[in-house]
Protein backbone atom coordinates (compact mmCIF):
# COMPACT_ATOMS: atom_id res chain seq x y z
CA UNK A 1 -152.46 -153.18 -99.32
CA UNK A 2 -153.15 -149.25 -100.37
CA UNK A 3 -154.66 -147.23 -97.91
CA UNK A 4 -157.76 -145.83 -99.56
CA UNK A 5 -158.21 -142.62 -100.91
CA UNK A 6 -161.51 -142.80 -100.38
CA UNK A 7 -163.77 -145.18 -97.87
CA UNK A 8 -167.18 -145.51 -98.11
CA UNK A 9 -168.10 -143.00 -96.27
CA UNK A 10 -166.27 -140.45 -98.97
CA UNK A 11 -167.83 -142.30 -101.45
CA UNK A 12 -171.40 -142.06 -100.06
CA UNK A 13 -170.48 -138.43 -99.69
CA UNK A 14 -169.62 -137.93 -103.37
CA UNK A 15 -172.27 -140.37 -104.52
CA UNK A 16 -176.06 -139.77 -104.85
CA UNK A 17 -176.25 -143.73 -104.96
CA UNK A 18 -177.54 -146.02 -101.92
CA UNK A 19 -178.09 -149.33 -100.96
CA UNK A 20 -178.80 -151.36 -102.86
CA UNK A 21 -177.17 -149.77 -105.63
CA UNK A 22 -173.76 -147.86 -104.60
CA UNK A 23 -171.15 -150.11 -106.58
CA UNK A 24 -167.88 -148.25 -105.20
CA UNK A 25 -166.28 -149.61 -101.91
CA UNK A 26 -163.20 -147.66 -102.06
CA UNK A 27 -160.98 -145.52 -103.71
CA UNK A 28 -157.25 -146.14 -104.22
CA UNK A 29 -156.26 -143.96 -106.87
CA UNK A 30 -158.00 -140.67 -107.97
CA UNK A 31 -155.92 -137.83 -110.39
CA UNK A 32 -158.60 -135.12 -110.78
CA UNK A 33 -159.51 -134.95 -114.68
CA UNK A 34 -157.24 -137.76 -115.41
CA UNK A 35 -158.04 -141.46 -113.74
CA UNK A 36 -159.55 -143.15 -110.86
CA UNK A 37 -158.71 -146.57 -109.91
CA UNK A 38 -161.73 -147.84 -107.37
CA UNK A 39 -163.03 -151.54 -106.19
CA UNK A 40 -166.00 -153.49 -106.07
CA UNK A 41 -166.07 -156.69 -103.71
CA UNK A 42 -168.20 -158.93 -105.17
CA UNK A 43 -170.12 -160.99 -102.67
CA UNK A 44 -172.52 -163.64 -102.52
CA UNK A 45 -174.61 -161.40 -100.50
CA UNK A 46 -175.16 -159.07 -103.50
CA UNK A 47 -179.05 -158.63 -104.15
CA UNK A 48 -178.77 -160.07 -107.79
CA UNK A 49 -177.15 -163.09 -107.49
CA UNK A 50 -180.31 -165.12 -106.14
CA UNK A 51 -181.91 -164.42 -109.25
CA UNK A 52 -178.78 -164.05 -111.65
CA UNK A 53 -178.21 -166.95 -111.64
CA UNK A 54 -179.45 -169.08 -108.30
CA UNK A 55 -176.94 -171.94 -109.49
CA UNK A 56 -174.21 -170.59 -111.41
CA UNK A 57 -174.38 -166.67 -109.80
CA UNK A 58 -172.71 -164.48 -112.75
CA UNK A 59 -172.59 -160.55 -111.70
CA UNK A 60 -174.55 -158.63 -114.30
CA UNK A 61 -172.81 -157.39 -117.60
CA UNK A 62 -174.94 -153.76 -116.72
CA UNK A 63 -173.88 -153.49 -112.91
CA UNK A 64 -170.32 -153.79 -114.45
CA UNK A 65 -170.64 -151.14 -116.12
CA UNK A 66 -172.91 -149.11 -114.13
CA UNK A 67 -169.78 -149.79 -111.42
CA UNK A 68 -168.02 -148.37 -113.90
CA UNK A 69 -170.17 -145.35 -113.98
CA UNK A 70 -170.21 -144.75 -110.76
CA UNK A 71 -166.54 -144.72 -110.57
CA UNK A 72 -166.40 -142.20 -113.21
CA UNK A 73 -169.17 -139.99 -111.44
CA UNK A 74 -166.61 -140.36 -108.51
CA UNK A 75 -163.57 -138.90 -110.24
CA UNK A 76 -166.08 -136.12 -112.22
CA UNK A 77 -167.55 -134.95 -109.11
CA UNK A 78 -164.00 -134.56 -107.81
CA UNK A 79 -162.25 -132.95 -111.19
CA UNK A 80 -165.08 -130.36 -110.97
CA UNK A 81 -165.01 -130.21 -107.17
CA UNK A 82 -168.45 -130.48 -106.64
CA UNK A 83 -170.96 -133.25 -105.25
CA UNK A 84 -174.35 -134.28 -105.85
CA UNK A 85 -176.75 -133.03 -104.03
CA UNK A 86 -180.78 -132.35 -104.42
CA UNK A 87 -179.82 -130.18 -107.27
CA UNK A 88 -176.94 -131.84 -109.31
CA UNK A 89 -177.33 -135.07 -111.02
CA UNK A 90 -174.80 -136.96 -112.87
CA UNK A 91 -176.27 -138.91 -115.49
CA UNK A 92 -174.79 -141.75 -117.48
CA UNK A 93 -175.83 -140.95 -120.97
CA UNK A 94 -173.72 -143.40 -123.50
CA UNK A 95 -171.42 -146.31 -123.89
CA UNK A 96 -169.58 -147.67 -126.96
CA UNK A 97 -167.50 -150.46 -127.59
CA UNK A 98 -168.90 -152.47 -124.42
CA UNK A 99 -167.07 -156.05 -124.45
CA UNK A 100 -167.36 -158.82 -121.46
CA UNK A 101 -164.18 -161.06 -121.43
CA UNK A 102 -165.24 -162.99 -118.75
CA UNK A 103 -167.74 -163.75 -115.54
CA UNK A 104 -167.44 -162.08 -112.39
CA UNK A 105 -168.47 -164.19 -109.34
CA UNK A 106 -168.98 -164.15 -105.47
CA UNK A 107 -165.22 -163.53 -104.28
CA UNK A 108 -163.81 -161.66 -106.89
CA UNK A 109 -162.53 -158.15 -106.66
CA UNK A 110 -163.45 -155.92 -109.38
CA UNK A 111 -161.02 -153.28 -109.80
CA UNK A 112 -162.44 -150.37 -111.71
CA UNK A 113 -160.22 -147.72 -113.74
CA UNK A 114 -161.61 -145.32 -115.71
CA UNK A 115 -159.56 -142.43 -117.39
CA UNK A 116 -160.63 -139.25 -118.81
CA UNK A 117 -160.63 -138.79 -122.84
CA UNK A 118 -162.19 -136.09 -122.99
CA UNK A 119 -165.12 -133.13 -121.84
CA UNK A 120 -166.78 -130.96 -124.08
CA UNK A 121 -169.67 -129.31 -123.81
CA UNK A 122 -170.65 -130.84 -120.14
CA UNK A 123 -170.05 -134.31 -121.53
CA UNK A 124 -167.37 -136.76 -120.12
CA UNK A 125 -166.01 -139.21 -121.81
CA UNK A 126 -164.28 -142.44 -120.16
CA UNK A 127 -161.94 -145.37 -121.52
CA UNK A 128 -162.72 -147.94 -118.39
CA UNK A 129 -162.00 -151.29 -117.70
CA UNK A 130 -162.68 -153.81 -114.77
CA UNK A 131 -160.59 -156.24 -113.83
CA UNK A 132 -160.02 -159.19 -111.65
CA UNK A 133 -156.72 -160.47 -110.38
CA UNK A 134 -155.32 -158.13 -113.00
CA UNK A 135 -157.13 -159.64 -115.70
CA UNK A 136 -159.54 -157.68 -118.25
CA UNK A 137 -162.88 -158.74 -117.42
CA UNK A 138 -164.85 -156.04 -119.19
CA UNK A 139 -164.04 -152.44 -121.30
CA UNK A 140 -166.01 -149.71 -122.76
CA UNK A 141 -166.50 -145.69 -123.43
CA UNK A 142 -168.68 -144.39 -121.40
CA UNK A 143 -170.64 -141.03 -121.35
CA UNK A 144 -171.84 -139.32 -118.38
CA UNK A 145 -172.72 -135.77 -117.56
CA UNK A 146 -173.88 -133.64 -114.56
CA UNK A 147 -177.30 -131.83 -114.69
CA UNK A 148 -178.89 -129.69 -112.74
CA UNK A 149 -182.58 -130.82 -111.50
């Protein structure tokens, strides 16, 4: 197994995000302004799953893609060496071509990659996919872009 190139603790530094809703649980791969490559163990513990859905639990098609986002913030914050903090924001502000190939459930681990396309005018955009035991599980551009507050 990789040794991490970030652990949570990095990523809590380099995230505004908490609990309930940091996504991240590790970095593995991170090329500033190119691609990250992060992971998202999906538990049975997870606050959604009692309620989506109690007897079939499916991880939601948005926390995907908010992981996603997150992982994206991750390797932004990084490319522009900065991190949040009470006056920097990163905001995700678009996705196109969203497409879910298949469930994620308890057990699996989503692997997130997400490389840079492009950054103009304060905008990033993202090709990312998550997968599962190499497998495509879900794609999409995303949009994201930091503010200050």
């Amino acid at each position: 197994m990789n040794t991490p190139v970030m652990d949570i603790k990095g990523i809590l530094e380099n995230l505004p995000h908490r609990y309930p809703f940091v996504l991240v649980d590790r970095v593995l791969e991170l090329e500033p302004n190119v691609r990250i490559l992060a992971q998202k163990n999906v538990t049975y513990n997870e606050p959604f799953f009692p309620g989506h859905f109690p007897i079939h639990p499916v991880m939601p098609g948005v926390l995907i893609m908010e992981a996603l986002a997150q992982a994206a913030g991750l390797l932004s914050f990084k490319s522009m060496e900065a991190a949040p903090d009470k006056n920097l924001v990163y905001y995700f502000v678009g996705i196109d071509n969203c497409r879910f190939k298949r469930p994620v459930v308890p057990g699996d681990v989503l692997m997130l990659d997400v490389q840079v396309e492009r950054v103009s005018r304060g905008i990033w955009k993202y090709a990312a996919k998550a997968l599962v035991d190499g497998n495509v599980v879900a794609l999409a551009d995303l949009m994201c872009t930091a503010r200050e507050v």
